[in-house]
C-alpha atoms as a PDB file:
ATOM      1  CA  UNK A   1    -191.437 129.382  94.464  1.00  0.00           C
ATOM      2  CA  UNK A   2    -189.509 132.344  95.127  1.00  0.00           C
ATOM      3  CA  UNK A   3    -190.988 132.989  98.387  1.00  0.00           C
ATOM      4  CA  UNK A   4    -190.273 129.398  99.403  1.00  0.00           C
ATOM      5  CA  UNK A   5    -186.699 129.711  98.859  1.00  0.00           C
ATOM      6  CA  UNK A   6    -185.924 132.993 100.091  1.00  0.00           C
ATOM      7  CA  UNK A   7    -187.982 131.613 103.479  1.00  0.00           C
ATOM      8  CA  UNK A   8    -185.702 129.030 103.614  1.00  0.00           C
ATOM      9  CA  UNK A   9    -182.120 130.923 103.066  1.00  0.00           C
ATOM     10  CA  UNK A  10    -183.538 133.177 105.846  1.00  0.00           C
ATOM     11  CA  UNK A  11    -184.326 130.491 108.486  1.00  0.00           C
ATOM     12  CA  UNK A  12    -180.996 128.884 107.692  1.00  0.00           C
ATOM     13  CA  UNK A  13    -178.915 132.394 108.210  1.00  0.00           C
ATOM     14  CA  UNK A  14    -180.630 132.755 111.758  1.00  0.00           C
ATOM     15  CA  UNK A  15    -179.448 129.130 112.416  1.00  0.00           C
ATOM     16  CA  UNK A  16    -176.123 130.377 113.754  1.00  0.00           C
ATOM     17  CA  UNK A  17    -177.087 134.161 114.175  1.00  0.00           C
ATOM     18  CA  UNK A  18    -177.327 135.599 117.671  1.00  0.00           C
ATOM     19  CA  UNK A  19    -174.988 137.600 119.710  1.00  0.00           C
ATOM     20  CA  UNK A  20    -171.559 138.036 118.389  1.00  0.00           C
ATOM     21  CA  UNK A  21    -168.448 139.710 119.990  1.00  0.00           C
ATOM     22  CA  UNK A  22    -168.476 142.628 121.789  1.00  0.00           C
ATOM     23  CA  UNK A  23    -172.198 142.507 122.363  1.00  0.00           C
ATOM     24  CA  UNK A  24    -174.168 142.779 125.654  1.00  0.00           C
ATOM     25  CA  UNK A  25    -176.189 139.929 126.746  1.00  0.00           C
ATOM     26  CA  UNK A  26    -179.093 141.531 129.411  1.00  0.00           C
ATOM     27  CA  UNK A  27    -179.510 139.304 132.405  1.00  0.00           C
ATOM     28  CA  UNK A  28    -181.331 136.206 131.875  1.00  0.00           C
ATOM     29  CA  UNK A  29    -183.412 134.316 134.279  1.00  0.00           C
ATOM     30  CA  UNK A  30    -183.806 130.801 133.683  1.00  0.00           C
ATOM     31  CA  UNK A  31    -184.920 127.673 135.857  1.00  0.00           C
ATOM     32  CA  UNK A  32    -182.981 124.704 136.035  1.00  0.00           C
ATOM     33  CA  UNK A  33    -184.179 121.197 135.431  1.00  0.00           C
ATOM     34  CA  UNK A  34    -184.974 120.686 138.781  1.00  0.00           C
ATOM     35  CA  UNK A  35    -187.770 123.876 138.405  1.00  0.00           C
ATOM     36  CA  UNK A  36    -184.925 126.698 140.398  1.00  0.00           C
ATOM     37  CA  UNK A  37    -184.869 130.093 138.763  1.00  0.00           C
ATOM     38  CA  UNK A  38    -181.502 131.188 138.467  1.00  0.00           C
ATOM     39  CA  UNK A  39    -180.869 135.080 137.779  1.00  0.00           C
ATOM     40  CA  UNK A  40    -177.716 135.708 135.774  1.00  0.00           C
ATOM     41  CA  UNK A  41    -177.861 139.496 135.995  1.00  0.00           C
ATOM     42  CA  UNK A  42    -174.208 139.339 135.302  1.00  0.00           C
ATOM     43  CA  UNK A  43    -172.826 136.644 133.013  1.00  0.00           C
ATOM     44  CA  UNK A  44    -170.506 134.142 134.352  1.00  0.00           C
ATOM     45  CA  UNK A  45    -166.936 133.762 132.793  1.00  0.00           C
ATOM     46  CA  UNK A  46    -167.892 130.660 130.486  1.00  0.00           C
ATOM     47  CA  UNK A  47    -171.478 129.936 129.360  1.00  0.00           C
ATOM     48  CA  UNK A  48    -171.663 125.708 128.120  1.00  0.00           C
ATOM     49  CA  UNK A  49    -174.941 125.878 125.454  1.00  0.00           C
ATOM     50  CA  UNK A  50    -176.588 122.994 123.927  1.00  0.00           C
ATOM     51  CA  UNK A  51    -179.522 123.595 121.403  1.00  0.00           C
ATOM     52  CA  UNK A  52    -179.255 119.793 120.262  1.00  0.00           C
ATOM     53  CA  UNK A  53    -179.996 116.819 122.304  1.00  0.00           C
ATOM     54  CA  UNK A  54    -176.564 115.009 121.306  1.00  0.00           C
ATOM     55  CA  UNK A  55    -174.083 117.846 122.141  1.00  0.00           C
ATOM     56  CA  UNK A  56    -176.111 117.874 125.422  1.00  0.00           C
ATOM     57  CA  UNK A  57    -175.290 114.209 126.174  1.00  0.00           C
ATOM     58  CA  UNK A  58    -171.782 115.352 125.105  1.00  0.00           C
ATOM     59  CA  UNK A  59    -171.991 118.273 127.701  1.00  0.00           C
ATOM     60  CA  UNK A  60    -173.782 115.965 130.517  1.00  0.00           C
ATOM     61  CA  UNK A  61    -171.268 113.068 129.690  1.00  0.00           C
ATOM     62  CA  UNK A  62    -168.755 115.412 130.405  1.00  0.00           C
ATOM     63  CA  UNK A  63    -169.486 117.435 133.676  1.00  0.00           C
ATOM     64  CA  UNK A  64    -170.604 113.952 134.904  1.00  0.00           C
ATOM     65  CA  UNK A  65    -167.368 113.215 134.977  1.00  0.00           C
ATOM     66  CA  UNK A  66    -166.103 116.331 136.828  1.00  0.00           C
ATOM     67  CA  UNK A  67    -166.321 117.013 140.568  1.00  0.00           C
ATOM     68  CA  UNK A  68    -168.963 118.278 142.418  1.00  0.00           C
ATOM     69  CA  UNK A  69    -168.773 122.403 142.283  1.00  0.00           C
ATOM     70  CA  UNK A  70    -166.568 122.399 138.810  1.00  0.00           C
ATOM     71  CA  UNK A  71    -168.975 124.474 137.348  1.00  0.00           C
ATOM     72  CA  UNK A  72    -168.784 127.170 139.699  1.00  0.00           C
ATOM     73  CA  UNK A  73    -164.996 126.765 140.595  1.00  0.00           C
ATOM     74  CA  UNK A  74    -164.793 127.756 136.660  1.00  0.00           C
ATOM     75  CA  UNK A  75    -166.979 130.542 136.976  1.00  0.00           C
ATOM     76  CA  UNK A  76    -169.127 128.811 134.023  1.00  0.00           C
ATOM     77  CA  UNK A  77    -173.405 127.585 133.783  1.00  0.00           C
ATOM     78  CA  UNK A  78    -174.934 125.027 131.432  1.00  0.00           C
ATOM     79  CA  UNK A  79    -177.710 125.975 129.777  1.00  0.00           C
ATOM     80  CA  UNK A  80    -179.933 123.394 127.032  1.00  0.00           C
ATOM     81  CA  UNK A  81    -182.264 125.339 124.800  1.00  0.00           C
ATOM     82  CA  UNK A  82    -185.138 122.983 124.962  1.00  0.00           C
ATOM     83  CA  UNK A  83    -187.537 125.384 123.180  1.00  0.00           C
ATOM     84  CA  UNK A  84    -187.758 123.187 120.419  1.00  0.00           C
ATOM     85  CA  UNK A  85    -188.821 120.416 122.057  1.00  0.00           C
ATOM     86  CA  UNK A  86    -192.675 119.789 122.142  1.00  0.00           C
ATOM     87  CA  UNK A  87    -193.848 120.652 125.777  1.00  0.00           C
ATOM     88  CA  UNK A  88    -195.173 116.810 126.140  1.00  0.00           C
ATOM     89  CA  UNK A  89    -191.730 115.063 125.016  1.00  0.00           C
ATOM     90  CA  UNK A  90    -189.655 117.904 127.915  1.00  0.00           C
ATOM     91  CA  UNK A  91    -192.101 117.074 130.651  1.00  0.00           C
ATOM     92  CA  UNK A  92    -192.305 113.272 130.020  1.00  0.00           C
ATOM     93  CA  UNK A  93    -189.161 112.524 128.853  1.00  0.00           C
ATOM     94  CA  UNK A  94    -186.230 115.517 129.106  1.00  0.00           C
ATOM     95  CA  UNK A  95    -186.439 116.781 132.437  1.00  0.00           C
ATOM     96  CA  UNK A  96    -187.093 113.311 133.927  1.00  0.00           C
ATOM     97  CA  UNK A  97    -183.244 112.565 132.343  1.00  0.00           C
ATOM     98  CA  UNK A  98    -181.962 115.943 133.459  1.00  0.00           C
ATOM     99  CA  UNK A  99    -182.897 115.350 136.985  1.00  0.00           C
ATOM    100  CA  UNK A 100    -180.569 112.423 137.040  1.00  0.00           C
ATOM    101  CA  UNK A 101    -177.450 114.840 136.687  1.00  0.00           C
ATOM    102  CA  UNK A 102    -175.821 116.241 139.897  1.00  0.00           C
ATOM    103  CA  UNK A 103    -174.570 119.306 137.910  1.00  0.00           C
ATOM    104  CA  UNK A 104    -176.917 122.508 137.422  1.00  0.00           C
ATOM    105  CA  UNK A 105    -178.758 122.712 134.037  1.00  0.00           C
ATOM    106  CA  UNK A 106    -180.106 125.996 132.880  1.00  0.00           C
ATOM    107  CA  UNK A 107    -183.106 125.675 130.507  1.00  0.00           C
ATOM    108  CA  UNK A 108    -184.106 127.796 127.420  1.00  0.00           C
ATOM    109  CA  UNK A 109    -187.987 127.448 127.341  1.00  0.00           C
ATOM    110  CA  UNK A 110    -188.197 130.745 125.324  1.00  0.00           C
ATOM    111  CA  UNK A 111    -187.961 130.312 121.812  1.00  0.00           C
ATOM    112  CA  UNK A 112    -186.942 133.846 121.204  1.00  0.00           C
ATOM    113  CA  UNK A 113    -184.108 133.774 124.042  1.00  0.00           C
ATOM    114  CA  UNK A 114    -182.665 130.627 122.171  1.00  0.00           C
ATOM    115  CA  UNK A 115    -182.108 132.302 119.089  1.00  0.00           C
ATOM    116  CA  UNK A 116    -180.409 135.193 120.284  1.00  0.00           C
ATOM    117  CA  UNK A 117    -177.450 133.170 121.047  1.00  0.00           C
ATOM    118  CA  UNK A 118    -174.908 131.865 118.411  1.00  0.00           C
ATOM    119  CA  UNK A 119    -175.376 128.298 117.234  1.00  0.00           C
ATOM    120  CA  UNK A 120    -173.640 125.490 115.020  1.00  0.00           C
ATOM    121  CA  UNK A 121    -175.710 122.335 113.425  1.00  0.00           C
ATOM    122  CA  UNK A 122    -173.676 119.711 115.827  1.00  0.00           C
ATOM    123  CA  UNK A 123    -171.535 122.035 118.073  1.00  0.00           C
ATOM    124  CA  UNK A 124    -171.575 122.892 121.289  1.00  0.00           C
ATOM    125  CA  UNK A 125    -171.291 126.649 122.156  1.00  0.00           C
ATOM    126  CA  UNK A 126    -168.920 128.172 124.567  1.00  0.00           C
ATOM    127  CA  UNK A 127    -169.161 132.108 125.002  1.00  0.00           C
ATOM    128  CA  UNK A 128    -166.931 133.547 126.469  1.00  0.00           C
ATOM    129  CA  UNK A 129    -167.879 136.926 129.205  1.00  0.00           C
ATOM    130  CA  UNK A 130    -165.954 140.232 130.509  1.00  0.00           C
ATOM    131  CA  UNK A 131    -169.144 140.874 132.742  1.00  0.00           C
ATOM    132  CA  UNK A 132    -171.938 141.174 130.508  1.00  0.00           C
ATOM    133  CA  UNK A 133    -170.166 141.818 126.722  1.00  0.00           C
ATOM    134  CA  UNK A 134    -169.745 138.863 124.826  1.00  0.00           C
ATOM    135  CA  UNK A 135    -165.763 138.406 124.326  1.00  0.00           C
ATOM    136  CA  UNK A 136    -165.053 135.244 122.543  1.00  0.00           C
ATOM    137  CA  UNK A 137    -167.438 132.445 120.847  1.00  0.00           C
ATOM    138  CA  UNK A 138    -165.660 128.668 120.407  1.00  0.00           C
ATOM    139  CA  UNK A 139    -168.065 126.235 118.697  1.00  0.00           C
ATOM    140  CA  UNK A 140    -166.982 122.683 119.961  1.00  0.00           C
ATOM    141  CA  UNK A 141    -167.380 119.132 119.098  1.00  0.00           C
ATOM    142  CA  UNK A 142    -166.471 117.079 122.054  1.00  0.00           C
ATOM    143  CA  UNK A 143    -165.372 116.405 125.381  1.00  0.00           C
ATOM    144  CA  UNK A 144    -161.595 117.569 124.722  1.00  0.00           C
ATOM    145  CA  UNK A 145    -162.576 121.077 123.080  1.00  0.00           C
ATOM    146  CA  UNK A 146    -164.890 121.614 125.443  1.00  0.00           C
ATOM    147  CA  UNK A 147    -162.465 121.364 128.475  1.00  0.00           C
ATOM    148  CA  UNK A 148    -160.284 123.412 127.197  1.00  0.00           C
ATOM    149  CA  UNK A 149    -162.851 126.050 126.023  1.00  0.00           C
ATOM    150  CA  UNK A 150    -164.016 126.145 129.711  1.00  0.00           C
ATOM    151  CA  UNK A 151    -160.530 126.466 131.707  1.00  0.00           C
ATOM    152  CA  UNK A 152    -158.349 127.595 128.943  1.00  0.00           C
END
């Protein structure tokens, strides 16, 4: 019984563990939904995460509503951790959806990549950059936060 609990307090601390402030995030290279690999050998200003798939609709909603180039006039990427997601359910169902959306979506396949980065149960993550080294973390709820945690 022992062991079962002290699994369980240590999956729930890594729930929301990853990089903190002041840390250095090595380049990443991720495809987008569309199949694109996307090197991000230095971080952008703003990265957008999702690891749920309701504060990505929240995210999606969002820069659907934006014009065409806001992410990159912000100096800011989207990426979804869809690591979670059973391989059948992303191929058949997820990226068939993300394809619909005009704006570039950066995809976690990794597991391991996805839980390096800071997460809330229901939150959006915004992480802030000064070139590589993590300098501010805003967990956000909806569109409102997350327009302001993108151009301040």
């Amino acid at each position: 019984m022992k062991k079962i609990v002290l699994f369980a307090l240590m999956a729930m601390s890594l729930y929301g563990a990853g990089y903190s402030v002041g840390q250095v995030v090595p380049p990443l290279s991720l495809k987008d939904q569309f199949g694109h690999t996307t090197q991000l050998t230095t971080m952008p200003k703003t990265v957008i995460m999702a690891f749920e798939k309701a504060t990505a609709a929240t995210v999606n909603d969002y820069l659907a509503t934006q014009n065409k180039g806001y992410l990159a006039q912000n100096n800011a990427v989207f990426i979804a951790d869809i690591s979670q997601m059973p391989s059948f359910i992303a191929t058949t169902f997820a990226l068939p959806k993300l394809r619909t959306y005009a704006h570039p979506i950066l995809l976690i396949e990794n597991e391991e990549e996805g839980l390096a980065f800071p997460a809330q149960e229901g939150k959006i993550t915004v992480l802030h950059f000064d070139h590589n080294r993590v300098s501010g973390i805003d967990f956000v709820s909806n569109a409102t936060e997350l327009k302001k945690g993108i151009a301040p």
